[in-house]
N, C-alpha and C. Protein backbone atom coordinates (compact mmCIF):
# COMPACT_ATOMS: atom_id res chain seq x y z
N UNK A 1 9.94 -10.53 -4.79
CA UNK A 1 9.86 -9.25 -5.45
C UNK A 1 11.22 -8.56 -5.31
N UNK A 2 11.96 -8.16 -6.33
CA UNK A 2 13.42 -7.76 -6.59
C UNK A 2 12.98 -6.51 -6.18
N UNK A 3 13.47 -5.86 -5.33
CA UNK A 3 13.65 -4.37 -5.36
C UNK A 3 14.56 -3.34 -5.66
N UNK A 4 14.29 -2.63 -7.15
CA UNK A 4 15.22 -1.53 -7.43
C UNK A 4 15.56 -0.69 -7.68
N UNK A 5 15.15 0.04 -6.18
CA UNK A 5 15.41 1.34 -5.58
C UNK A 5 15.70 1.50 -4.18
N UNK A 6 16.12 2.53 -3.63
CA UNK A 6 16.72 2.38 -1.93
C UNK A 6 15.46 2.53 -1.02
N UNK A 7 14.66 3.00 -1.97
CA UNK A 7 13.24 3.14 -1.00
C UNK A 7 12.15 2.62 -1.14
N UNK A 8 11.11 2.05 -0.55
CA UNK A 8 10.26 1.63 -0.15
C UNK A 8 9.00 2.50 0.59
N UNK A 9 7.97 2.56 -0.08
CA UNK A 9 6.88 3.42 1.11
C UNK A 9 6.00 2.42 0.76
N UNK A 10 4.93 1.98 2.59
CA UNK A 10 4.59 1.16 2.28
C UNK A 10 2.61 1.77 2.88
N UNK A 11 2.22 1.51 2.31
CA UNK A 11 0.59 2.18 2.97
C UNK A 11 -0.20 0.18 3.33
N UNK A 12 -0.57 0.40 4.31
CA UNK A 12 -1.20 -0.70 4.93
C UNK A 12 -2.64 -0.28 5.36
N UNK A 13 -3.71 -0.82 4.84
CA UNK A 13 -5.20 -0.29 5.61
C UNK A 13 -5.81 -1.43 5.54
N UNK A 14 -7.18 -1.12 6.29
CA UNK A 14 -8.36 -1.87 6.08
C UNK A 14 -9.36 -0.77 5.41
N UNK A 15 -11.10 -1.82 5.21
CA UNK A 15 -11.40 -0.68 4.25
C UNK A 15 -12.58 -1.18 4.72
N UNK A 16 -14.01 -0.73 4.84
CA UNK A 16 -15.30 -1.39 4.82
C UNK A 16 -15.46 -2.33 4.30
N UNK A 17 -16.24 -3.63 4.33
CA UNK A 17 -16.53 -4.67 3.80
C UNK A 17 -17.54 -4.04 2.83
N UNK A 18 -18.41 -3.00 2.89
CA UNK A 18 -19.35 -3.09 2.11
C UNK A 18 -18.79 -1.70 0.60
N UNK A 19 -17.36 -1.43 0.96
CA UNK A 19 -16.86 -0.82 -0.01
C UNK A 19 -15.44 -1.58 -0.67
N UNK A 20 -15.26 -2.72 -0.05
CA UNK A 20 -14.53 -3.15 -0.68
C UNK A 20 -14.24 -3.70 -2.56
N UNK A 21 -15.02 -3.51 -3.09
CA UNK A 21 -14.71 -3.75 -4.65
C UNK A 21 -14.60 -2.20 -5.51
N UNK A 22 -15.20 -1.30 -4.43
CA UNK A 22 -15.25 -0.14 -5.40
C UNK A 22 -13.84 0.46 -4.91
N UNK A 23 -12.43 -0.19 -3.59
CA UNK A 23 -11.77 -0.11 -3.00
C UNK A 23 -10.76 -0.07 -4.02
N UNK A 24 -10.81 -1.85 -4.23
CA UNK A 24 -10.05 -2.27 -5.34
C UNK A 24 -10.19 -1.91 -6.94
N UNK A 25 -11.18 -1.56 -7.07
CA UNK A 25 -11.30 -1.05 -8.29
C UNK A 25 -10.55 0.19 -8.90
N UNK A 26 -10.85 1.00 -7.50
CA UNK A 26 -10.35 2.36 -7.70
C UNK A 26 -8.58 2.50 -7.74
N UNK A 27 -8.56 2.01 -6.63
CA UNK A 27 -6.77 1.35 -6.09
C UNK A 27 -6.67 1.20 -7.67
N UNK A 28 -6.69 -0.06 -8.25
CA UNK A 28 -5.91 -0.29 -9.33
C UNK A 28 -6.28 0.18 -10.94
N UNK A 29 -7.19 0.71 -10.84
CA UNK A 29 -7.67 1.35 -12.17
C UNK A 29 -7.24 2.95 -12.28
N UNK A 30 -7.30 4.07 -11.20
CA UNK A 30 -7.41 5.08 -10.80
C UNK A 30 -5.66 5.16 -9.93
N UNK A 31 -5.93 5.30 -8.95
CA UNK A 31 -4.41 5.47 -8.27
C UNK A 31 -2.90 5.16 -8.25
N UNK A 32 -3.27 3.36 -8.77
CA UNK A 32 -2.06 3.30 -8.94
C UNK A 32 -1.50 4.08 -10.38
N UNK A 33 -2.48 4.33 -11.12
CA UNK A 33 -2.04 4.77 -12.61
C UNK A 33 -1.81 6.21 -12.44
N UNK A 34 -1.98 6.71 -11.58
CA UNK A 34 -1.83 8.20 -11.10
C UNK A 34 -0.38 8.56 -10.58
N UNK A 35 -0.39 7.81 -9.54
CA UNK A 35 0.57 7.70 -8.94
C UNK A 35 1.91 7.23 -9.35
N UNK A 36 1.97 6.54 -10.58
CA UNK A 36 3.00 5.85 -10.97
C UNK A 36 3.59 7.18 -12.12
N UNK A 37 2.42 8.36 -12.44
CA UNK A 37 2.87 9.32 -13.21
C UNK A 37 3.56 10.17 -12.38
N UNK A 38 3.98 9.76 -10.77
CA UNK A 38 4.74 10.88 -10.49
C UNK A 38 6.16 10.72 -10.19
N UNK A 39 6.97 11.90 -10.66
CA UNK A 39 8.68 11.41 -10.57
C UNK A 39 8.93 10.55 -9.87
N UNK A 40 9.66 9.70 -10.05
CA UNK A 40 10.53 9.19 -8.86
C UNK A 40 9.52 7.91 -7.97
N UNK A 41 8.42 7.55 -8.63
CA UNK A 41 7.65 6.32 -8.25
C UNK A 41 7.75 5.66 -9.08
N UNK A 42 8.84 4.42 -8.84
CA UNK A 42 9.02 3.54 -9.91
C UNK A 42 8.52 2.35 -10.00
N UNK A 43 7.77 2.15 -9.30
CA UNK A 43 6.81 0.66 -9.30
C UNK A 43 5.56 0.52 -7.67
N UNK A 44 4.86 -0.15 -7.89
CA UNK A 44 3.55 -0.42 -6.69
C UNK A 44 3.35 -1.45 -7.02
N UNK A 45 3.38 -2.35 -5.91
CA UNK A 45 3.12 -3.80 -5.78
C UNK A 45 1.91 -3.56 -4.50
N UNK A 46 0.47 -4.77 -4.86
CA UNK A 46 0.03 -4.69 -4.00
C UNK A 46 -0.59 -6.04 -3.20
N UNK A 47 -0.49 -6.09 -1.97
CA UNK A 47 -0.83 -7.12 -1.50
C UNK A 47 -1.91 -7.36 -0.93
N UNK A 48 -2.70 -8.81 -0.65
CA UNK A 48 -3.86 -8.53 0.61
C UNK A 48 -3.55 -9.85 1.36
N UNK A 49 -3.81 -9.83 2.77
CA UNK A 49 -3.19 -10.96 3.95
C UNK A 49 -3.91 -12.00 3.69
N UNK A 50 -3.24 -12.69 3.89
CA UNK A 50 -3.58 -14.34 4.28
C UNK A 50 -2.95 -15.24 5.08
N UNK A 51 -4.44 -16.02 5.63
CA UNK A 51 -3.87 -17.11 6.84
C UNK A 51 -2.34 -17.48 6.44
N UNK A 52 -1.73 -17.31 7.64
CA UNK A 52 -0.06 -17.54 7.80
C UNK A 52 -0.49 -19.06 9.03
N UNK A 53 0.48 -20.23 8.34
CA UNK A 53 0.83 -21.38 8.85
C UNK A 53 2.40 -21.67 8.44
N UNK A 54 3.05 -21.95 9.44
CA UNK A 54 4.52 -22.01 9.14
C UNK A 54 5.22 -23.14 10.08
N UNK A 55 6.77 -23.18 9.84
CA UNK A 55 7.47 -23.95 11.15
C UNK A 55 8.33 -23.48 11.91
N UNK A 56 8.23 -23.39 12.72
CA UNK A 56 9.06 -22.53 13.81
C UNK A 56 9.94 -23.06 14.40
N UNK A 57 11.36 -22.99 14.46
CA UNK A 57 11.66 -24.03 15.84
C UNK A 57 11.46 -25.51 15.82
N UNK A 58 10.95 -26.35 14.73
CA UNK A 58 10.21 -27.13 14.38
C UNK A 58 8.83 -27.70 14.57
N UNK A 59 8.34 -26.73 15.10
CA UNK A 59 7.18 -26.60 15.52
C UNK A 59 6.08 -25.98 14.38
N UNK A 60 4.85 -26.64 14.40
CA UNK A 60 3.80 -26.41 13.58
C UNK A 60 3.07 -25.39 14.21
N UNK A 61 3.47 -23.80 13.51
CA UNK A 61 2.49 -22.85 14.00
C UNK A 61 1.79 -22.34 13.09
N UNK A 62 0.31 -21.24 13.61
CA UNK A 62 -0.51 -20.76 12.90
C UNK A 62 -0.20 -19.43 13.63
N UNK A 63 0.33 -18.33 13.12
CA UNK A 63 0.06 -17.08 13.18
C UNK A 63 -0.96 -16.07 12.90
N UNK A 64 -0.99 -15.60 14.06
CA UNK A 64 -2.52 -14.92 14.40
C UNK A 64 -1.71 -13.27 14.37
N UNK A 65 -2.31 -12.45 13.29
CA UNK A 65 -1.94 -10.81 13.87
C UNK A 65 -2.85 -10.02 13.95
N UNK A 66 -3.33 -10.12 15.01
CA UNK A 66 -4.37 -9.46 15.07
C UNK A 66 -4.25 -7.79 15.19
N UNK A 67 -5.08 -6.83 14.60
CA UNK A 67 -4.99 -5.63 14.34
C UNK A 67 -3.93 -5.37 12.90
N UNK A 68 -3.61 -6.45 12.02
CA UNK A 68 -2.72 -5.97 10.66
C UNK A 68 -4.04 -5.63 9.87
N UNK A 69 -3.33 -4.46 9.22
CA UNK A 69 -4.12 -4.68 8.14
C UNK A 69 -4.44 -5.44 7.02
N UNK A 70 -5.31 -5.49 6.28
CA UNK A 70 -5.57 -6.55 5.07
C UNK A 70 -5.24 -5.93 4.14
N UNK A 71 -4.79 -4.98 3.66
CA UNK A 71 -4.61 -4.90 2.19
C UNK A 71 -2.86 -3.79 2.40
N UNK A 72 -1.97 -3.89 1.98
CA UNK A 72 -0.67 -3.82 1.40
C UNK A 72 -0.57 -3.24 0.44
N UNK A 73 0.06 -1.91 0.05
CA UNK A 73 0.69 -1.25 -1.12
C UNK A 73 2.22 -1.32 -1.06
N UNK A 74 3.18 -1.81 -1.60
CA UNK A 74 4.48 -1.27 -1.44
C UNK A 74 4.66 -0.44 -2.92
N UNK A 75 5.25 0.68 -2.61
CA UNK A 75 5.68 1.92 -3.34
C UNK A 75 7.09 1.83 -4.08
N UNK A 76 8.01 1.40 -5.19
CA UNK A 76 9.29 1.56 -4.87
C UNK A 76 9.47 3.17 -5.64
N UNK A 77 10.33 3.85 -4.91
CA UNK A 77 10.34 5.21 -4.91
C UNK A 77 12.04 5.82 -4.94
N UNK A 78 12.46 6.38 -5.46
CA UNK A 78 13.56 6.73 -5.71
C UNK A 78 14.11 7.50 -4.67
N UNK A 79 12.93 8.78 -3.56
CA UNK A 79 13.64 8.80 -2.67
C UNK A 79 12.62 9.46 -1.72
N UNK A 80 13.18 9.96 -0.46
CA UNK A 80 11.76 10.41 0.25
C UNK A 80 11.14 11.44 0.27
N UNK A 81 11.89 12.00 -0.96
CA UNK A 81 11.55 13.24 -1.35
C UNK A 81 10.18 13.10 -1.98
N UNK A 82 10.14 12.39 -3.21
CA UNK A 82 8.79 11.93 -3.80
C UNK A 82 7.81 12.35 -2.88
N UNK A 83 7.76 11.96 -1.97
CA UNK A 83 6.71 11.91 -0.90
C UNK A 83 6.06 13.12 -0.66
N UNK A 84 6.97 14.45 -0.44
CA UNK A 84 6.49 15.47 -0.37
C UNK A 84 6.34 16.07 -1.38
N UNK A 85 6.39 15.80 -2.52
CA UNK A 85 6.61 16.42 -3.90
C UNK A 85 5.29 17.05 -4.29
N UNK A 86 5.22 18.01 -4.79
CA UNK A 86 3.76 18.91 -5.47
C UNK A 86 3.16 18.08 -6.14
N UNK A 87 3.92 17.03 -6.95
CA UNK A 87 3.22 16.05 -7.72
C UNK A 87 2.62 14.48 -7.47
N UNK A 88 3.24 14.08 -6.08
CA UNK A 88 2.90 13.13 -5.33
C UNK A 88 1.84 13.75 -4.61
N UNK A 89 1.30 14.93 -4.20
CA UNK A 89 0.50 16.00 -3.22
C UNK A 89 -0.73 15.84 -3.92
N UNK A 90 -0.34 16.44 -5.28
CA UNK A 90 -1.50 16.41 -6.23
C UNK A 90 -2.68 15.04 -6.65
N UNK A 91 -1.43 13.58 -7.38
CA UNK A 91 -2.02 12.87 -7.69
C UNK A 91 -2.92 12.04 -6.37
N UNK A 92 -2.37 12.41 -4.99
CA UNK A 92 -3.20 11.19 -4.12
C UNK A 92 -4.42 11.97 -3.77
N UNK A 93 -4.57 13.35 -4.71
CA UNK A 93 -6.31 13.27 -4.00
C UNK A 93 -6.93 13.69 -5.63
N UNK A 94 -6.45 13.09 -6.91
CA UNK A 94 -6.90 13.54 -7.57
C UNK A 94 -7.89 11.73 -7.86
N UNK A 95 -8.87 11.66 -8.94
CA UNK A 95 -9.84 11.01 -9.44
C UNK A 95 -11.24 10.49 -8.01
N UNK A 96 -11.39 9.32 -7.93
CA UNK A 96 -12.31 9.06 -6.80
C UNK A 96 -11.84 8.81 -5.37
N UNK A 97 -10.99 8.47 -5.29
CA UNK A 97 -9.94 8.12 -4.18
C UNK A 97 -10.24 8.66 -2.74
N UNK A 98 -10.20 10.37 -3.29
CA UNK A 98 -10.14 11.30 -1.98
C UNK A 98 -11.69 11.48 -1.62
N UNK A 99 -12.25 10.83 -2.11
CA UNK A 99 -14.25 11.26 -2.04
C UNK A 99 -14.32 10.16 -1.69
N UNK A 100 -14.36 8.73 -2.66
CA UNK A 100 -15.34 7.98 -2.77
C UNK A 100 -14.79 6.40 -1.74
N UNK A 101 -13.44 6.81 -1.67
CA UNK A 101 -12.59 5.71 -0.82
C UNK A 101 -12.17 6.09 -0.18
N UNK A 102 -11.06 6.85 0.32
CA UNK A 102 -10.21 7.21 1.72
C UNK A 102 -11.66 7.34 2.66
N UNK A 103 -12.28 8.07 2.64
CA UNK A 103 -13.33 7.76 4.00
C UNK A 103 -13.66 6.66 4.59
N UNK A 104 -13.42 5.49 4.04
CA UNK A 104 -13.86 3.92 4.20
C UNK A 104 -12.61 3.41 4.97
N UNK A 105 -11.68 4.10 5.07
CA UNK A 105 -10.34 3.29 5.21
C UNK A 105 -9.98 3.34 6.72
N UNK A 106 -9.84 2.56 7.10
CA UNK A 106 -9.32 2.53 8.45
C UNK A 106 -8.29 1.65 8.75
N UNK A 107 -7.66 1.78 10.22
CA UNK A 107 -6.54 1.13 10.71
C UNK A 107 -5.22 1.76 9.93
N UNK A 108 -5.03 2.60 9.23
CA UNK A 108 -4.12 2.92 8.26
C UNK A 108 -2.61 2.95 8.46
N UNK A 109 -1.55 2.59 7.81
CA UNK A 109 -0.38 2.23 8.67
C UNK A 109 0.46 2.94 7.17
N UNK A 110 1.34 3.83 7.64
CA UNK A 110 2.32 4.62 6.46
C UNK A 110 3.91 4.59 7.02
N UNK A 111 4.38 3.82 6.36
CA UNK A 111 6.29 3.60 6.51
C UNK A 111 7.08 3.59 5.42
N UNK A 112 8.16 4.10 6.02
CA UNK A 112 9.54 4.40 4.76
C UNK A 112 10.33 3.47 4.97
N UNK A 113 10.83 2.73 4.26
CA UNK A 113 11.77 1.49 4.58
C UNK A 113 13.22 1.84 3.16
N UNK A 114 14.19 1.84 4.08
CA UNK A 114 15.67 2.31 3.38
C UNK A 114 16.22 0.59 2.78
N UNK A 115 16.46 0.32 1.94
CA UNK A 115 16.72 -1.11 1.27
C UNK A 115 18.37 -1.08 1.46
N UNK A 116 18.70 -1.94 2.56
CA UNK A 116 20.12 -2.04 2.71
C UNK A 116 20.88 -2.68 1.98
């Protein structure tokens, strides 16, 4: 994934198993389309974890992380201003999001990453 902008915000959670489709639904039908209407958010990529097997050292390992979260948003954002913006404020509690999903969410992990 090319990144091109200096910033990065990245939201990491878990979510109930028994709300997970109305999770994803909402995420990508509802928020990200919200969110992408506000200045200076120029793209959302989103991820969810999977078993990691790799070589290390030449060694055959299986990486275990326990306590990551499973599901990944990266934000690319023009700056960290966005973040506090009236209009970034607005869209993350506007449609179902702030009712019908953020209550489900746990483990939640929020970082700014500067693209050197």
């Amino acid at each position: 994934m090319p990144v091109n902008t200096r910033y990065v915000f990245i939201a990491n959670m878990d979510v109930d198993a028994d709300k997970e489709d109305l999770f994803n639904e909402v995420y990508d039908q509802e928020h990200v389309p919200l969110l992408l209407e506000v200045p200076g958010v120029l793209s959302v990529t989103r991820f969810t974890s999977e078993p990691l097997t790799m070589v290390i050292g030449g060694e055959r390992r299986t990486i275990d992380a326990p306590g990551e979260p499973k599901y990944t948003a990266v934000y690319e954002i023009e700056s960290p201003e966005v973040l506090v913006s009236d209009a970034w404020a607005a869209a993350i509690d506007r449609g179902r999001w702030s009712t019908q999903v953020r209550p489900y969410t746990r483990n939640r992990r929020h970082t700014l990453k500067k693209v050197m």
